[in-house]
C-alpha atoms as a PDB file:
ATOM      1  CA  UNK A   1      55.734  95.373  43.643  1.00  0.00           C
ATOM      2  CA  UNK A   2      56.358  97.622  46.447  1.00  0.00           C
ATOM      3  CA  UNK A   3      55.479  95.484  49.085  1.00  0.00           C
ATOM      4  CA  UNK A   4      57.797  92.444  47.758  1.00  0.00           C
ATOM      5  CA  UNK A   5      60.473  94.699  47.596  1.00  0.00           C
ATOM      6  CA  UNK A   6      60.488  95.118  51.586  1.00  0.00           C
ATOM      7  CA  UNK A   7      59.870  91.529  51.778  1.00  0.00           C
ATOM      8  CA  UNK A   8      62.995  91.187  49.914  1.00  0.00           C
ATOM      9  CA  UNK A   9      64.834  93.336  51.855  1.00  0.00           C
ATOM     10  CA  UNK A  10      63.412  92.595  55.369  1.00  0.00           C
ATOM     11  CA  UNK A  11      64.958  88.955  54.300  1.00  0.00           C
ATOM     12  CA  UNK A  12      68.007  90.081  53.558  1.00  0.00           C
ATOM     13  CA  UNK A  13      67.755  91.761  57.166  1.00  0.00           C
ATOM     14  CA  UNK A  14      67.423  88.891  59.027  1.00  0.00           C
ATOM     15  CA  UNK A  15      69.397  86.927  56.810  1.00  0.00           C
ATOM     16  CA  UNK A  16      72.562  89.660  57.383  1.00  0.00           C
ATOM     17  CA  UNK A  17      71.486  89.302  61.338  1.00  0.00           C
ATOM     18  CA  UNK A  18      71.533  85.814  61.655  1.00  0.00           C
ATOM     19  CA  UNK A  19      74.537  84.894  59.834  1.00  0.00           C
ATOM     20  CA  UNK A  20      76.625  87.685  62.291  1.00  0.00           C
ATOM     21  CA  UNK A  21      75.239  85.987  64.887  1.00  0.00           C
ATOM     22  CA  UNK A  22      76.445  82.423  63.983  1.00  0.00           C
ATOM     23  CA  UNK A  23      79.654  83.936  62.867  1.00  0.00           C
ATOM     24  CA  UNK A  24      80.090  85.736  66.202  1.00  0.00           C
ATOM     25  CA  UNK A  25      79.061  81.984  67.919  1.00  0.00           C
ATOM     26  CA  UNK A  26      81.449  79.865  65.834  1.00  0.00           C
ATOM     27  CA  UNK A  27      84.415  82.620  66.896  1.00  0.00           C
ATOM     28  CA  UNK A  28      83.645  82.194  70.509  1.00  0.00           C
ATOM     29  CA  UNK A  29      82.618  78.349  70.760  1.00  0.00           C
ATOM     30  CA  UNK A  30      86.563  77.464  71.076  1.00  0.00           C
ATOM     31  CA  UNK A  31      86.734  79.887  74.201  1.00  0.00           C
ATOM     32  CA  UNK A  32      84.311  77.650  76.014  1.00  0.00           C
ATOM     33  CA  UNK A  33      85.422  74.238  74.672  1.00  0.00           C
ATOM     34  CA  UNK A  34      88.350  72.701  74.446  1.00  0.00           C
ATOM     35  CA  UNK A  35      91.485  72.304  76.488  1.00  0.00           C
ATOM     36  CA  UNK A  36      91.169  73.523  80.376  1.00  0.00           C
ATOM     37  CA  UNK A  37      93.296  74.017  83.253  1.00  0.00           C
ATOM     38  CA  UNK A  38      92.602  73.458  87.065  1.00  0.00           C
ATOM     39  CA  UNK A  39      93.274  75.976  89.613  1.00  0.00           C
ATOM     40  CA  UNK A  40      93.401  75.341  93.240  1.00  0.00           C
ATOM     41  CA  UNK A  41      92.547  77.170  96.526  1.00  0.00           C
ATOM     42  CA  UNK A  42      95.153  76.308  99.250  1.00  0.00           C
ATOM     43  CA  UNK A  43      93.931  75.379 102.578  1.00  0.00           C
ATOM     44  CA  UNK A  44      90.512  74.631 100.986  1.00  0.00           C
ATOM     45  CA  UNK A  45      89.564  71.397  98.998  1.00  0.00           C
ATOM     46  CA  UNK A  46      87.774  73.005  96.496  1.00  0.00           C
ATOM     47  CA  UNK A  47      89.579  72.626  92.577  1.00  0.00           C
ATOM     48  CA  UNK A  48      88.048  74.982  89.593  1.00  0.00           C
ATOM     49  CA  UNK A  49      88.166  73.719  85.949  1.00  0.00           C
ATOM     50  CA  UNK A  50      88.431  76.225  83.439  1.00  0.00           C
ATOM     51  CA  UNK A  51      88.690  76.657  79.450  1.00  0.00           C
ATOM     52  CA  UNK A  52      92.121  77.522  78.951  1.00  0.00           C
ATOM     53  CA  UNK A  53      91.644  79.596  75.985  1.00  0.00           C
ATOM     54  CA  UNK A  54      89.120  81.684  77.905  1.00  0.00           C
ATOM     55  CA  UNK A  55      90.939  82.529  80.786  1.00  0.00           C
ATOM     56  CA  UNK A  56      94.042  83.160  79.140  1.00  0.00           C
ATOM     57  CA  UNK A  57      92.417  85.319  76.786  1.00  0.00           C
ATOM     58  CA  UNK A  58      91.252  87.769  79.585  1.00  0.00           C
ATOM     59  CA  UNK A  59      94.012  87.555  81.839  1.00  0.00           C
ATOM     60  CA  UNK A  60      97.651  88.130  81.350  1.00  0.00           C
ATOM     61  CA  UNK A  61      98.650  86.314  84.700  1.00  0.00           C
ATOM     62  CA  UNK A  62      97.238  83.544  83.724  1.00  0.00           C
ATOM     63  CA  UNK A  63      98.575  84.167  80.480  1.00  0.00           C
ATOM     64  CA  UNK A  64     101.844  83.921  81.473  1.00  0.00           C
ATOM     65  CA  UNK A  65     101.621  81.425  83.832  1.00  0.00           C
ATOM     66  CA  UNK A  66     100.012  78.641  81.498  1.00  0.00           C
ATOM     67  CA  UNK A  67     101.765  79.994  78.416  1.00  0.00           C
ATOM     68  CA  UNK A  68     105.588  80.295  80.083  1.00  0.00           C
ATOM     69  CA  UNK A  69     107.835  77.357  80.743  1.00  0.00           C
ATOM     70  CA  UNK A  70     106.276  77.216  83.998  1.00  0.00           C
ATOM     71  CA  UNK A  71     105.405  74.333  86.294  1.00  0.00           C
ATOM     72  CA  UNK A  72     101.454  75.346  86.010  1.00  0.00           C
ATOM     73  CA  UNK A  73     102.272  75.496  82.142  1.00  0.00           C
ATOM     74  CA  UNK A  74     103.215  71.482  82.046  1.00  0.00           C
ATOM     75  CA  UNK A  75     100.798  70.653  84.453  1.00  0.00           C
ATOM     76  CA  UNK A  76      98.187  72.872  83.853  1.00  0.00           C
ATOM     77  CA  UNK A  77      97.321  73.406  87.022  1.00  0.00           C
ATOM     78  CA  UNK A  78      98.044  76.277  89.701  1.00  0.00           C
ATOM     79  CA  UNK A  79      97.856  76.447  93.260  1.00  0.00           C
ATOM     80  CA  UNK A  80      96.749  79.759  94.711  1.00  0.00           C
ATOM     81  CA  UNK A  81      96.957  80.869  98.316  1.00  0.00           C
ATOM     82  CA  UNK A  82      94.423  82.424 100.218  1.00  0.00           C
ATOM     83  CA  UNK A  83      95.095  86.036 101.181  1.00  0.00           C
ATOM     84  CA  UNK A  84      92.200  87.640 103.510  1.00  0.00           C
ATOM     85  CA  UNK A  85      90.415  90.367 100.568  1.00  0.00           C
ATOM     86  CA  UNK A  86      91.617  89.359  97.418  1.00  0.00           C
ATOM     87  CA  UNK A  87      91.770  85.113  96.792  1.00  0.00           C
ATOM     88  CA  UNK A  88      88.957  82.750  98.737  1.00  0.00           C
ATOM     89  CA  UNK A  89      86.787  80.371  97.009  1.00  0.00           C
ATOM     90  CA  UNK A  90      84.154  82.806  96.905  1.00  0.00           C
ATOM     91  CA  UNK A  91      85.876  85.832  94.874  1.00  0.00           C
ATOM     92  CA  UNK A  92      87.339  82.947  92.442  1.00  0.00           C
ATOM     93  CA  UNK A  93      83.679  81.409  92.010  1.00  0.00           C
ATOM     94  CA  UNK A  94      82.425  84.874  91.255  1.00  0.00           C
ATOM     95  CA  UNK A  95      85.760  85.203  88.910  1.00  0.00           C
ATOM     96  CA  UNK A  96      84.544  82.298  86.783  1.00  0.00           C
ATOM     97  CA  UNK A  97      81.042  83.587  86.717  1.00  0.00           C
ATOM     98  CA  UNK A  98      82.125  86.972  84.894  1.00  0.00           C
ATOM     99  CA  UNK A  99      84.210  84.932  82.691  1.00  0.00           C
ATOM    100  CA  UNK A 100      81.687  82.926  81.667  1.00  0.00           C
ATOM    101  CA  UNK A 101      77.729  84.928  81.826  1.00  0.00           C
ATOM    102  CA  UNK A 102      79.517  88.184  82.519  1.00  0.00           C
ATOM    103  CA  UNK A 103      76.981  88.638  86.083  1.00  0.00           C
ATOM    104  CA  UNK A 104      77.936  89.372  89.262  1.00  0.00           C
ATOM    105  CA  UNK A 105      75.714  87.337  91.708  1.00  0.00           C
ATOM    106  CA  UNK A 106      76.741  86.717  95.307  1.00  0.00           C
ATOM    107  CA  UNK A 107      74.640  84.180  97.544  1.00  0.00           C
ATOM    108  CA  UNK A 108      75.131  86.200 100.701  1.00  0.00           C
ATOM    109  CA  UNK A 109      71.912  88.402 101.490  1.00  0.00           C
ATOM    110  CA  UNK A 110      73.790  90.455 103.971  1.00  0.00           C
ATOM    111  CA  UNK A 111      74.521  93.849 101.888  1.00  0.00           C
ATOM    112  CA  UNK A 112      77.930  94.383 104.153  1.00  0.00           C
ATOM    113  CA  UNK A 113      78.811  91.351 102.964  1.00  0.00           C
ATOM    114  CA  UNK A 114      77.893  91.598  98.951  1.00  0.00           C
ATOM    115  CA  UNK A 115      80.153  95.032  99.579  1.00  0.00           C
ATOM    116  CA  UNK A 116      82.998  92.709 100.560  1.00  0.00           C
ATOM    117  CA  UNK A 117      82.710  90.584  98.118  1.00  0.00           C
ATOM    118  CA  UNK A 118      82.541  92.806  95.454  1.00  0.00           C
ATOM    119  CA  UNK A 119      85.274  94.745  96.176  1.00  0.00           C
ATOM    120  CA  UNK A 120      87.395  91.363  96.907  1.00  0.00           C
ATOM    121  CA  UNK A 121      86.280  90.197  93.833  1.00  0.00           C
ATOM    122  CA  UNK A 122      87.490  93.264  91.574  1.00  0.00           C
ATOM    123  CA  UNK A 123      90.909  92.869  94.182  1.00  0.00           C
ATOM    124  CA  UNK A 124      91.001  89.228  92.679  1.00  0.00           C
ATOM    125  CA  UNK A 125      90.654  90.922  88.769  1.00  0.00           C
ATOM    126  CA  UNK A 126      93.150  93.364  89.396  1.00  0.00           C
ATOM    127  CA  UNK A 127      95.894  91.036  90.631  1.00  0.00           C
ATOM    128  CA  UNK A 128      95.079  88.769  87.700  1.00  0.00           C
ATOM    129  CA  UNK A 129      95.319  91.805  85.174  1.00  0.00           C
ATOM    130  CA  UNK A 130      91.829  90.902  84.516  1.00  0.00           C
ATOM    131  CA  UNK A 131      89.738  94.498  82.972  1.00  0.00           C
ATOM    132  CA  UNK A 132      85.815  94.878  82.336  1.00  0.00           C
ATOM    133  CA  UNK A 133      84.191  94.355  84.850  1.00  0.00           C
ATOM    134  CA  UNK A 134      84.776  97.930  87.001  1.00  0.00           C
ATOM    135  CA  UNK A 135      81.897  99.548  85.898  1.00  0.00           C
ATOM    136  CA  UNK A 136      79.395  96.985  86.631  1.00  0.00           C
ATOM    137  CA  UNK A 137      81.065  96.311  90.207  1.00  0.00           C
ATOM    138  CA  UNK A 138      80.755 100.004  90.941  1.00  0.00           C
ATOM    139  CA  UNK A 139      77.096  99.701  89.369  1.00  0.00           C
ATOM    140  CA  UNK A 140      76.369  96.815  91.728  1.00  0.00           C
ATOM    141  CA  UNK A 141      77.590  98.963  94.823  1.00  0.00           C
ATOM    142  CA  UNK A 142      75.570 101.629  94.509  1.00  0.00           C
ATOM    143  CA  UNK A 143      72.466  99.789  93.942  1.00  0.00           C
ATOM    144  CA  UNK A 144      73.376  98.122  97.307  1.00  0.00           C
ATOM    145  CA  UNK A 145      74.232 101.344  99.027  1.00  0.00           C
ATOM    146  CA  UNK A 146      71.124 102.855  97.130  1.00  0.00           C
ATOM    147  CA  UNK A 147      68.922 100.010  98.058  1.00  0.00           C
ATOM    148  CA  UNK A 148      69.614  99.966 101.903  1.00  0.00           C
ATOM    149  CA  UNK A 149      70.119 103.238 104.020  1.00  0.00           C
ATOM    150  CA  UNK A 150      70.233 104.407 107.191  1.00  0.00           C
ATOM    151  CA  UNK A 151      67.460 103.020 109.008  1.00  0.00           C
ATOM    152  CA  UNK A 152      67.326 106.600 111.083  1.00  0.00           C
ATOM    153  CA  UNK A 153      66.023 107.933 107.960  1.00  0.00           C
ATOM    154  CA  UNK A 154      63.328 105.544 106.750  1.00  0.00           C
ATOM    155  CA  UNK A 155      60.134 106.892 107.420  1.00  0.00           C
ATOM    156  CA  UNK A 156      60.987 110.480 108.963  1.00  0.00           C
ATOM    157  CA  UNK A 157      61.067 113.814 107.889  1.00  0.00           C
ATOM    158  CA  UNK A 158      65.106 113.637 108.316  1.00  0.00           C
ATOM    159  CA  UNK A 159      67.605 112.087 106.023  1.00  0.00           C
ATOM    160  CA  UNK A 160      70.560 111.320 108.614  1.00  0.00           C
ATOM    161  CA  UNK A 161      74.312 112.200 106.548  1.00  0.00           C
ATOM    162  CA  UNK A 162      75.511 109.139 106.603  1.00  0.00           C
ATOM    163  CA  UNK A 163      72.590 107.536 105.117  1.00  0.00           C
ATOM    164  CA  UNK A 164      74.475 106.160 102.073  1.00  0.00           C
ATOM    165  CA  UNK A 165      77.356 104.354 104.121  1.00  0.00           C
ATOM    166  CA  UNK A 166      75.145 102.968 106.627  1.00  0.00           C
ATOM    167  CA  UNK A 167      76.637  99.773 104.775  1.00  0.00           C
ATOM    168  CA  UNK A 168      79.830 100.478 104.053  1.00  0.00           C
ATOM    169  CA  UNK A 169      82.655  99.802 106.579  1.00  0.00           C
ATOM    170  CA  UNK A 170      86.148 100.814 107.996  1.00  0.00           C
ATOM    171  CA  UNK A 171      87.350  97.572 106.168  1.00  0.00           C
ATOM    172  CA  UNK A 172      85.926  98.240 102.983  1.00  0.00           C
ATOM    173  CA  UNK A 173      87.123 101.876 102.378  1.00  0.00           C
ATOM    174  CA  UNK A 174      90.676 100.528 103.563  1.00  0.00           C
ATOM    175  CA  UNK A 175      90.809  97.143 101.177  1.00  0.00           C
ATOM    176  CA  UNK A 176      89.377  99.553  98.170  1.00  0.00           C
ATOM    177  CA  UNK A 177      92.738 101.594  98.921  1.00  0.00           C
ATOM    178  CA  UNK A 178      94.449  98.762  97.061  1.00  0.00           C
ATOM    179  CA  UNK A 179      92.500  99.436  93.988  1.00  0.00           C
ATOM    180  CA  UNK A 180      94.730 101.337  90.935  1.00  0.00           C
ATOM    181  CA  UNK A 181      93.647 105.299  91.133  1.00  0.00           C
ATOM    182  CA  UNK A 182      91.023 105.715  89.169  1.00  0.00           C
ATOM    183  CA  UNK A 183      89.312 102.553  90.059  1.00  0.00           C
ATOM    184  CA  UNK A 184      85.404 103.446  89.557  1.00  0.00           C
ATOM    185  CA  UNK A 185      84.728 101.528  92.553  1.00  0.00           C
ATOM    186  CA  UNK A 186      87.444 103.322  94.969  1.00  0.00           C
ATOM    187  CA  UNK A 187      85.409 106.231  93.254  1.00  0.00           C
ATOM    188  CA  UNK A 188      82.060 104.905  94.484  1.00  0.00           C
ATOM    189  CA  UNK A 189      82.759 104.463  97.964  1.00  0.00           C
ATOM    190  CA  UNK A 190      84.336 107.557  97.728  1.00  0.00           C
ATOM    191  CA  UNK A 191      81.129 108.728  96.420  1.00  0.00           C
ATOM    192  CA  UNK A 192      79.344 107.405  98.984  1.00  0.00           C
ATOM    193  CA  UNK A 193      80.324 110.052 101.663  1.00  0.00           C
ATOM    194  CA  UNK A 194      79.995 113.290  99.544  1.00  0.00           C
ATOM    195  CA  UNK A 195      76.740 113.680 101.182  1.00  0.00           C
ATOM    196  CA  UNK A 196      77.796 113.764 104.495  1.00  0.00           C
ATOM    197  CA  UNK A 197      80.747 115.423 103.883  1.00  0.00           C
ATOM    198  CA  UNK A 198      79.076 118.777 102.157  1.00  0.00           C
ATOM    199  CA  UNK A 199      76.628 118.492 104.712  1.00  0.00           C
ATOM    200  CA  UNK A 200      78.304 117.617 108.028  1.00  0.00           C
ATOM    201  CA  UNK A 201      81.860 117.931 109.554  1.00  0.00           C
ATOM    202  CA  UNK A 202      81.488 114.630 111.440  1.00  0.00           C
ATOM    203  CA  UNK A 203      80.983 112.151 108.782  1.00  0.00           C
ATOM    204  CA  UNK A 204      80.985 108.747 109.151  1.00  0.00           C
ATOM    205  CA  UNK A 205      84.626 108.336 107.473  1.00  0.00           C
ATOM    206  CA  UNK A 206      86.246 111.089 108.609  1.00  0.00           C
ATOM    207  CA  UNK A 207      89.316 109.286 110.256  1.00  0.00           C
ATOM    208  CA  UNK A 208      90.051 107.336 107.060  1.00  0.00           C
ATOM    209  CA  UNK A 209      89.726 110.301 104.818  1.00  0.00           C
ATOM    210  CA  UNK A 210      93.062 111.803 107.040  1.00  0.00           C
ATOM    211  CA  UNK A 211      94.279 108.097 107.959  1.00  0.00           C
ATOM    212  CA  UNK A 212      94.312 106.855 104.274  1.00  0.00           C
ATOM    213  CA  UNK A 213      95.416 109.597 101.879  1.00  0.00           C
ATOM    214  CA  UNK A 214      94.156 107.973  98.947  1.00  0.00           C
ATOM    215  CA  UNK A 215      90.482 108.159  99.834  1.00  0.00           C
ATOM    216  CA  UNK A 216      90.621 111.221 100.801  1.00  0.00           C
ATOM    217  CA  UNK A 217      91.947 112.042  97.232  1.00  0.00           C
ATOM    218  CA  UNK A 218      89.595 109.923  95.701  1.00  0.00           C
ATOM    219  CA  UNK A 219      86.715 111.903  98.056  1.00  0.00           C
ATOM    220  CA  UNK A 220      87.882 115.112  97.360  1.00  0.00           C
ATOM    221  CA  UNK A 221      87.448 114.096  93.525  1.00  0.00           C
ATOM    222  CA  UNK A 222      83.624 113.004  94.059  1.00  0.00           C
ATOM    223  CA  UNK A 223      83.267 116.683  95.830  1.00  0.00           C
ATOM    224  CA  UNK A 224      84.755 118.347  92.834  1.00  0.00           C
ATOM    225  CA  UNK A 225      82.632 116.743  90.353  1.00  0.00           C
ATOM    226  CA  UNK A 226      79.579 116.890  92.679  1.00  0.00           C
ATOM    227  CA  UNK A 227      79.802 120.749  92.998  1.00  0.00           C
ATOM    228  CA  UNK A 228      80.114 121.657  89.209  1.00  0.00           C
ATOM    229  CA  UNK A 229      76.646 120.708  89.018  1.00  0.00           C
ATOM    230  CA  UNK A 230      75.157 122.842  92.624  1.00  0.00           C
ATOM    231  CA  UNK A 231      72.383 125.234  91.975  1.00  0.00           C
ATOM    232  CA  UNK A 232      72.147 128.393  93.822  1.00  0.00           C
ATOM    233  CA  UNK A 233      69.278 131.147  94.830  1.00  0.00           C
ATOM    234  CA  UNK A 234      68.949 133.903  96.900  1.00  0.00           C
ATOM    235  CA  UNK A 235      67.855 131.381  99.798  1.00  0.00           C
ATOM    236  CA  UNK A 236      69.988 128.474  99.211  1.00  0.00           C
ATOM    237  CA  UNK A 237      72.367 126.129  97.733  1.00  0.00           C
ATOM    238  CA  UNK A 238      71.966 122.743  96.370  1.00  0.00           C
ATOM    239  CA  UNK A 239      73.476 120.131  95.487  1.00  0.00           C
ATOM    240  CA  UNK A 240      72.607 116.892  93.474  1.00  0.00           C
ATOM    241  CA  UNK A 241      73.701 113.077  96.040  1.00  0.00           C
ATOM    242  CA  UNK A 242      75.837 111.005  93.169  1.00  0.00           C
ATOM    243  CA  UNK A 243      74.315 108.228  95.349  1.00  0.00           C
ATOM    244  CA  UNK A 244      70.788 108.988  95.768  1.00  0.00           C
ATOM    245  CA  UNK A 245      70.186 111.542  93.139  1.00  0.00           C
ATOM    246  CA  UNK A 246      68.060 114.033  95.299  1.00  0.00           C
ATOM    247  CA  UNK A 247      69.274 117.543  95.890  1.00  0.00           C
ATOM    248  CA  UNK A 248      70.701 118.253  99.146  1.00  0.00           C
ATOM    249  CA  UNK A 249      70.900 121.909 101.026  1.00  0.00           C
ATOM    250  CA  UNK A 250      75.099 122.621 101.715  1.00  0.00           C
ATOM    251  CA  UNK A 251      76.354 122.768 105.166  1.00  0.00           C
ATOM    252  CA  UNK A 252      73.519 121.445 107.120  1.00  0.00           C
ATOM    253  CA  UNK A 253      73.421 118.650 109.295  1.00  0.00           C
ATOM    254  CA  UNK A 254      69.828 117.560 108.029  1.00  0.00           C
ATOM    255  CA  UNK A 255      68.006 117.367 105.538  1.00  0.00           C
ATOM    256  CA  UNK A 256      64.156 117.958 104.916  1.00  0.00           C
ATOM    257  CA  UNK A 257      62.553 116.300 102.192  1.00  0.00           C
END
């Protein structure tokens, strides 16, 4: 009797699961079907078809611009320029892909240049008043910053300071500038240099931190929250890389595993 019982109810489980799960797919199949609208990349010949209701849904620009009494509205189609860090075919290729499997894949194997086009690609997002995807940017970032260090400090008993922006670039910290404050990944690259920073006056980025005022607010931020969490003894002070995740001595210019 027992046992038929929690067959009963195990049913009425899946059941329960299932029929969410076709509700959920009926309320989204319309975002993926149905009318579309083209978008074009000046000086390029390349021409994007995209499900209206989707994109308009995420984006108030686009919103606005297919909704409004607009020229793209009656001919549903817009014309974008290209503007160096923020529109190019690739960041509006990678733009599509969120919309549609929510991943952020880039084909270049060069990390300098996934950094670039991540960062142009949340640049893209932001103009379009497009939200969601920061944190997985800044995820993808770090794992790239993570993932590829300083070659000076592969395979020695020395971890150079600027082993977490051996990636990262002049460019980059100055097109993240252009980010909202509070942008998680103008807070990663910020975080990026913490290390070297806390352990070394002559950082890789110390001219933009004084050049560009809002990194060095946005660094001075990543310090703050790094040292709430430093550990002290009678012979030394540590504190934890938001990057790597290892514990690093203060005010030393290396580090010994």
């Amino acid at each position: 009797m027992l046992r038929n019982s929690q067959q009963r109810k195990h049913c009425v489980t899946v059941i329960l699961k299932w029929s969410w799960l076709i509700t959920l797919s009926l309320s989204l199949l319309p975002l993926y079907h149905g009318p579309t609208v083209k978008i074009q990349i000046n000086s390029s010949d390349r021409e994007f078809e995209v499900s209206k209701q989707l994109l308009c849904k995420e984006s108030t620009y686009f919103r606005a611009m297919f909704g409004g009494n607009f020229a793209e509205g009656e001919q549903q189609l817009a014309k974008l320029n290209e503007m160096e860090g923020v529109i190019s075919v690739r960041g509006f290729e990678a733009l599509i892909q969120w919309l549609y499997i929510r991943r952020i894949h880039f084909d270049s194997k060069e990390p300098g240049d996934q950094v670039s086009a991540a960062i142009e690609l949340v640049r893209l997002a932001d103009m379009c008043n497009m939200t969601g995807m920061e944190f997985e940017v800044a995820q993808y970032i770090k794992n790239i910053l993570a993932s590829n260090p300083d070659p000076r400090s592969k395979g020695s008993l020395v971890r150079h300071v600027d082993t977490n922006t051996y990636c990262l670039t002049r460019q980059h910290i100055i097109s993240a500038t252009f980010l909202p404050h509070g942008h998680l990944v103008r807070g990663i690259l910020a975080a990026a240099s913490v290390e070297g920073y806390l352990r070394d006056g002559s950082y890789k980025f110390v001219p933009e931190t004084h050049e560009h005022p809002t990194f060095g607010a946005d660094l001075l931020q990543e310090v703050r929250s790094t040292l709430h969490g430093i550990k002290s003894t009678q012979w030394e002070t540590t504190f934890e890389d938001p990057i790597s995740g290892m514990y690093m001595r203060l005010n030393e210019g290396l580090e010994f595993f």
